[in-house]
N, C-alpha and C. Protein backbone atom coordinates (compact mmCIF):
# COMPACT_ATOMS: atom_id res chain seq x y z
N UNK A 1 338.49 238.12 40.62
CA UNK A 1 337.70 239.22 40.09
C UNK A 1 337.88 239.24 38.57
N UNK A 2 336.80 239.35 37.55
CA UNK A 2 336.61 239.64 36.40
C UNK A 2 337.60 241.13 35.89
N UNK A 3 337.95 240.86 34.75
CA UNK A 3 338.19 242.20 34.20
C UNK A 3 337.26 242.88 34.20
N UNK A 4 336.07 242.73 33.90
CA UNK A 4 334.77 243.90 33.77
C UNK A 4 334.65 244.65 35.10
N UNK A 5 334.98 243.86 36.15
CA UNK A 5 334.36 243.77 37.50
C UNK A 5 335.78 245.14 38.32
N UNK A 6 337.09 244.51 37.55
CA UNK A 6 338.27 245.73 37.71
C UNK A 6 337.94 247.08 37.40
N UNK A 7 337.45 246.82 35.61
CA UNK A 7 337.16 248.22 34.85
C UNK A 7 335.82 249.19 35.92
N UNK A 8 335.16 247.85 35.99
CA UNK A 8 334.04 248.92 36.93
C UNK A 8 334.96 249.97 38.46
N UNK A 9 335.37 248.94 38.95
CA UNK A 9 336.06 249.59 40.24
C UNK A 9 337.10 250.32 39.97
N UNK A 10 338.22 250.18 38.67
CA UNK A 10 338.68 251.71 38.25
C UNK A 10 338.16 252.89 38.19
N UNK A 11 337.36 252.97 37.20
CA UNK A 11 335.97 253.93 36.97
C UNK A 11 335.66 254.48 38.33
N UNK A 12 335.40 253.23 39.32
CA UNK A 12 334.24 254.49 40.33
C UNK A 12 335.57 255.05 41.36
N UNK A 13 336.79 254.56 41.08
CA UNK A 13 337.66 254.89 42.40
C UNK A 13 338.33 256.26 41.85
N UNK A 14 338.26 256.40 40.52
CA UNK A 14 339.18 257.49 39.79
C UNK A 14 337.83 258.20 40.03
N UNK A 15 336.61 258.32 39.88
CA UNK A 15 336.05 259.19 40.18
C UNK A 15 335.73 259.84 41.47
N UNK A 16 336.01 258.72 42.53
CA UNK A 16 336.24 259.20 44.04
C UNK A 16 337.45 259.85 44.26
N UNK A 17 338.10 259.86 43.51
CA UNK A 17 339.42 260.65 43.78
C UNK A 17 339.14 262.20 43.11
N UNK A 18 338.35 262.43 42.55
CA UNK A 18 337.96 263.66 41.96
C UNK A 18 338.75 263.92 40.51
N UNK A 19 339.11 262.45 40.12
CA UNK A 19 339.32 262.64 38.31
C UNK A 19 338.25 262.90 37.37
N UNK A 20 338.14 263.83 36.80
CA UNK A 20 337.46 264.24 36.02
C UNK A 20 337.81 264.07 34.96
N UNK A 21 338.49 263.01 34.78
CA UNK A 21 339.12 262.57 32.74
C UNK A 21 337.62 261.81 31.91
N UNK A 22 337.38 261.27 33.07
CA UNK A 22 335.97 260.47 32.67
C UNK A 22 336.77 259.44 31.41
N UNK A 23 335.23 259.06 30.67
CA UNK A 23 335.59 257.98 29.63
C UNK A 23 334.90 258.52 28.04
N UNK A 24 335.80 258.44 26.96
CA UNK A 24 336.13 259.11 26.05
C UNK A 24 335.79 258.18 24.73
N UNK A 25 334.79 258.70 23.65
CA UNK A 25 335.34 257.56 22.91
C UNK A 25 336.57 258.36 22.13
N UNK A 26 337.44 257.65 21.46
CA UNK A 26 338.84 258.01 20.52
C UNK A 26 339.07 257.22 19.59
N UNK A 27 339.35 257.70 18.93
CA UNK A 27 340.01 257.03 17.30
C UNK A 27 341.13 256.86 17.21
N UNK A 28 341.67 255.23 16.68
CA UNK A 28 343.55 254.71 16.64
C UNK A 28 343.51 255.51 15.81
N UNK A 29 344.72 255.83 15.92
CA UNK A 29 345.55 256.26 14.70
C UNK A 29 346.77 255.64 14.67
N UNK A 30 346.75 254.48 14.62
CA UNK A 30 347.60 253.58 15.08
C UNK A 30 347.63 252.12 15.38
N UNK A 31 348.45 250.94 15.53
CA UNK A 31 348.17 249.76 16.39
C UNK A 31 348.53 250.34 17.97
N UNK A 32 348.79 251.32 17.96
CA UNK A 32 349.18 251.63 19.18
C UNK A 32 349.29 253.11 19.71
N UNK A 33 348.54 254.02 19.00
CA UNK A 33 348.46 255.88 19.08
C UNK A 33 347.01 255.89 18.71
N UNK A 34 346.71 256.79 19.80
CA UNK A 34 345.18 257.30 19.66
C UNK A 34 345.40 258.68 19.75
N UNK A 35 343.65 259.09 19.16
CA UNK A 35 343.39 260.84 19.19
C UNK A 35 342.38 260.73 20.14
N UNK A 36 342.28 261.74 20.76
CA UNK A 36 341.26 261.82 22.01
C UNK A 36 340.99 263.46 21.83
N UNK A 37 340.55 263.60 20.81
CA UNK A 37 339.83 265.36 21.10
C UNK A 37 340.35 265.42 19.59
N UNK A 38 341.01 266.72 20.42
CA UNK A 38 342.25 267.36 20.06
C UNK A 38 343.63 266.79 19.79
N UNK A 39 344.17 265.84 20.97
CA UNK A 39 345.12 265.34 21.42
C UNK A 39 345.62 264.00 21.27
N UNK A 40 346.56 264.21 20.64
CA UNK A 40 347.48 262.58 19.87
C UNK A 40 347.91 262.00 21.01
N UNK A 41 347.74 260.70 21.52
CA UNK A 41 348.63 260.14 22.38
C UNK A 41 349.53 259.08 22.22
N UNK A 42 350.56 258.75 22.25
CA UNK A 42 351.70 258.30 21.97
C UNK A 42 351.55 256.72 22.63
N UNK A 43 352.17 255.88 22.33
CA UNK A 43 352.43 254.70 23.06
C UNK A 43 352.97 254.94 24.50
N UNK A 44 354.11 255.51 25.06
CA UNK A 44 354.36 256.20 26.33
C UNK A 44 352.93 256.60 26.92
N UNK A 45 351.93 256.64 26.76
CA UNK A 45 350.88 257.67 27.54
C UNK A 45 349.91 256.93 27.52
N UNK A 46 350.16 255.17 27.22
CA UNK A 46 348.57 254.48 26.72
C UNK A 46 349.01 252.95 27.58
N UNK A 47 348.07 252.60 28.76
CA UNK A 47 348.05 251.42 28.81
C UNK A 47 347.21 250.31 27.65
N UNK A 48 347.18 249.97 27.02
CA UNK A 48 346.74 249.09 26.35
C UNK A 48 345.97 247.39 26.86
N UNK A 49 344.65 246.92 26.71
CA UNK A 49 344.31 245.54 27.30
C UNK A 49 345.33 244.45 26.09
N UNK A 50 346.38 243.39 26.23
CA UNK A 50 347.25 242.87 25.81
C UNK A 50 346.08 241.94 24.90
N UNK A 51 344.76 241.73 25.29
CA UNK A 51 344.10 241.31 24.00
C UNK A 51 343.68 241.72 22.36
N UNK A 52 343.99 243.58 23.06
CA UNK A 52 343.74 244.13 21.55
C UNK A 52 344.86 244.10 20.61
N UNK A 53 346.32 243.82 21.17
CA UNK A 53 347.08 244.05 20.48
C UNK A 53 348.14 243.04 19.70
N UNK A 54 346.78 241.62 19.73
CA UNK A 54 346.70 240.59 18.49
C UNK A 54 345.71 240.36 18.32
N UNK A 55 345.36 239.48 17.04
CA UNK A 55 344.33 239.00 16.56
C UNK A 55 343.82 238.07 17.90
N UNK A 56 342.59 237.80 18.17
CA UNK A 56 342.52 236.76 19.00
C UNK A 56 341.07 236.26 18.78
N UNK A 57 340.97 234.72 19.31
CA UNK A 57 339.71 233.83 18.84
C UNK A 57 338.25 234.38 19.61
N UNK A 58 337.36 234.88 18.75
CA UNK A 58 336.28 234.96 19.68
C UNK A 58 334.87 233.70 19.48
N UNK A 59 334.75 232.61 18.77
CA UNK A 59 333.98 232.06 18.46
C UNK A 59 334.93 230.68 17.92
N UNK A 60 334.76 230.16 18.33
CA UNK A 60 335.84 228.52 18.13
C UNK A 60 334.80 227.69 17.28
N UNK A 61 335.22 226.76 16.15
CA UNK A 61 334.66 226.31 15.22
C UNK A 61 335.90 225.50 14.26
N UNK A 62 336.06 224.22 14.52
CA UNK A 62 336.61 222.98 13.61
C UNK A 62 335.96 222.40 13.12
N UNK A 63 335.77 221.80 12.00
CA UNK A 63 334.98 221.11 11.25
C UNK A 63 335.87 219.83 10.90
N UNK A 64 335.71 218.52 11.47
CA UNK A 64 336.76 217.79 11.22
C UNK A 64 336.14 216.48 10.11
N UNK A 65 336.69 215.99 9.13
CA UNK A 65 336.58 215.56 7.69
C UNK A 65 335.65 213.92 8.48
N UNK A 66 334.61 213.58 8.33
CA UNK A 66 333.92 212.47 8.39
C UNK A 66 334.92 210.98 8.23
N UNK A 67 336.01 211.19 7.19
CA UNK A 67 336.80 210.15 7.08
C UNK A 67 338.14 210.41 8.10
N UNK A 68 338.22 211.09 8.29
CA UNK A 68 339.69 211.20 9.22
C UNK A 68 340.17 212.33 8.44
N UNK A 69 341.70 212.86 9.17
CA UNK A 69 342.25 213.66 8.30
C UNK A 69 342.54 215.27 9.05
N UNK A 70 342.56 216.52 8.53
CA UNK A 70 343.24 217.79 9.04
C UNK A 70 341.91 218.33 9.15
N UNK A 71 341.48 218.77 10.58
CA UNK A 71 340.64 219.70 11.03
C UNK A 71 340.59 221.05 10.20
N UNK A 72 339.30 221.44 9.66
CA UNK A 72 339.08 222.82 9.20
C UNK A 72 338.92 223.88 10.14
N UNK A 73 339.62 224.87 10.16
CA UNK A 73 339.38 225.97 11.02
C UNK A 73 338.35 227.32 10.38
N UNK A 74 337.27 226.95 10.87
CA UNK A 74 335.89 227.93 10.66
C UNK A 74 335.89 228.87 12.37
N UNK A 75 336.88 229.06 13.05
CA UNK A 75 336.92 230.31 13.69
C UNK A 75 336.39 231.50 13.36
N UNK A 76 336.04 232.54 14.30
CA UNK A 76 336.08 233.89 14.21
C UNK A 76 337.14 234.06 14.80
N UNK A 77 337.89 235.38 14.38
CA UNK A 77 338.93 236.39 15.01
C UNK A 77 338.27 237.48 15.10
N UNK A 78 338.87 238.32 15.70
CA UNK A 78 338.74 239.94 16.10
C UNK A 78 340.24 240.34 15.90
N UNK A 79 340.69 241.11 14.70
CA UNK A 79 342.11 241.92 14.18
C UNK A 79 342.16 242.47 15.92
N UNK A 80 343.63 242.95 15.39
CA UNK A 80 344.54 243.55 16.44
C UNK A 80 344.00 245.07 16.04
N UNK A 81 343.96 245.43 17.32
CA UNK A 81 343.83 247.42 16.80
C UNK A 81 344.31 248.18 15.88
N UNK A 82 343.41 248.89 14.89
CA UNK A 82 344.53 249.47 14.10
C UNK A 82 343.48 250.52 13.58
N UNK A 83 344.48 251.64 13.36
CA UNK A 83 344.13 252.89 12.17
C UNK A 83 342.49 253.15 12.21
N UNK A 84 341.65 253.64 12.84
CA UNK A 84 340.61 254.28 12.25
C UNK A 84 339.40 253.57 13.66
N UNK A 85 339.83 252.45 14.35
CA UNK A 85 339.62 251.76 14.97
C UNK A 85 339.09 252.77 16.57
N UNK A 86 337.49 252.29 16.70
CA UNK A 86 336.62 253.51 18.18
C UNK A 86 337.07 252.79 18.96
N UNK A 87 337.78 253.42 20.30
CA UNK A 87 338.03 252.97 21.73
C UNK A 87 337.63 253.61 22.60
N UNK A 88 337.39 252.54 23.67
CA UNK A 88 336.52 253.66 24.95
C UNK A 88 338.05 253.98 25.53
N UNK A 89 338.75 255.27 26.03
CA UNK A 89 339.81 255.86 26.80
C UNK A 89 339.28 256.07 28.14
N UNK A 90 339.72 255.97 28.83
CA UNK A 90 339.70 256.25 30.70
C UNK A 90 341.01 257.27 30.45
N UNK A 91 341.00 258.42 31.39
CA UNK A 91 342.20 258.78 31.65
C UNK A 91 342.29 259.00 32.74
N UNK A 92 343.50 258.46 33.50
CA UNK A 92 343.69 258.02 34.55
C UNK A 92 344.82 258.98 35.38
N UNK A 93 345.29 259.83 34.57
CA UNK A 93 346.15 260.44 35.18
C UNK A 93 346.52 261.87 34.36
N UNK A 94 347.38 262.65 34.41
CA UNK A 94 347.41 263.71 33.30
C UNK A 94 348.08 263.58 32.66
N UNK A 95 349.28 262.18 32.27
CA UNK A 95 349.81 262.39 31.17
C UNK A 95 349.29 260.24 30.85
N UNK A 96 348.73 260.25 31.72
CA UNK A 96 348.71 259.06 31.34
C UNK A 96 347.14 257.79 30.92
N UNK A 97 346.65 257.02 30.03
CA UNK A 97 345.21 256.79 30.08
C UNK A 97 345.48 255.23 30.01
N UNK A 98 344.21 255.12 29.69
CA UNK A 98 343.88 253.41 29.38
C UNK A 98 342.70 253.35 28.11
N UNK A 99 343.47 252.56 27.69
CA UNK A 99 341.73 252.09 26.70
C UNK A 99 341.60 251.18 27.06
N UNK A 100 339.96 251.03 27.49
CA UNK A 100 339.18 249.94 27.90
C UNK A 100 339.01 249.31 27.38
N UNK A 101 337.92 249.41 25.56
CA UNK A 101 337.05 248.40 24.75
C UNK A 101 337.63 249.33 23.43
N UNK A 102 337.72 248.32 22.39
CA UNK A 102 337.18 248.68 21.01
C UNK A 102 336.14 248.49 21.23
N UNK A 103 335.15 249.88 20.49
CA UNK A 103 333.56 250.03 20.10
C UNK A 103 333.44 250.23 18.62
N UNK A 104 332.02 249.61 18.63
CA UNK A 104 331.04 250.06 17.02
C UNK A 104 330.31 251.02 17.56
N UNK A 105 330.03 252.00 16.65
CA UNK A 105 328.93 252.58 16.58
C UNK A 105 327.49 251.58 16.41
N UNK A 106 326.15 252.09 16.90
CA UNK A 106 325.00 250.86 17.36
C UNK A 106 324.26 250.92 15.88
N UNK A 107 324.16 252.11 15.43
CA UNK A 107 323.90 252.21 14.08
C UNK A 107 324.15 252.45 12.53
């Protein structure tokens, strides 16, 4: 099973259970503390996806020299979470959540 395919079946099972935390967007305040409202949440209170919390490759790109020689790295990255940074939050429990996705705003 896909991660997307998990996140979906979290979502609909926390809502069969009659959680009403729903899904939130929130702002880091942090590599690892978000605000969700009102409410600061701490590293203790946040599952985290272990991809946001390094840089990691989203678009692969070497350019290697016609004569031989050291491969150029023309990669994309995506930074590690940090400070100011939109996440979708699930909350999953009452002291406890998940962030799903870093988001952009569409416009």
């Amino acid at each position: 099973m896909s991660w997307s395919d998990e996140m979906v079946n979290t979502i609909r099972s926390s809502r069969a259970n009659g959680s009403s935390g729903g899904i939130k967007v929130a702002v880091m305040t942090g590599a690892n503390t978000v605000k969700v409202g009102n409410m600061d949440l701490l590293p203790q209170d946040l599952y985290i996806p272990d991809r946001l919390l390094a840089a990691s490759c989203t678009k692969v790109s070497e350019i290697a020299p016609a004569n031989g020689g050291a491969c150029s790295d023309r990669s994309s990255y995506s930074t590690a979470l940090k400070a100011g940074d939109l996440v979708l939050v699930c909350q999953l429990s009452d002291d406890k959540f998940a962030i799903l996705e870093r988001v952009v705003k569409g416009a």
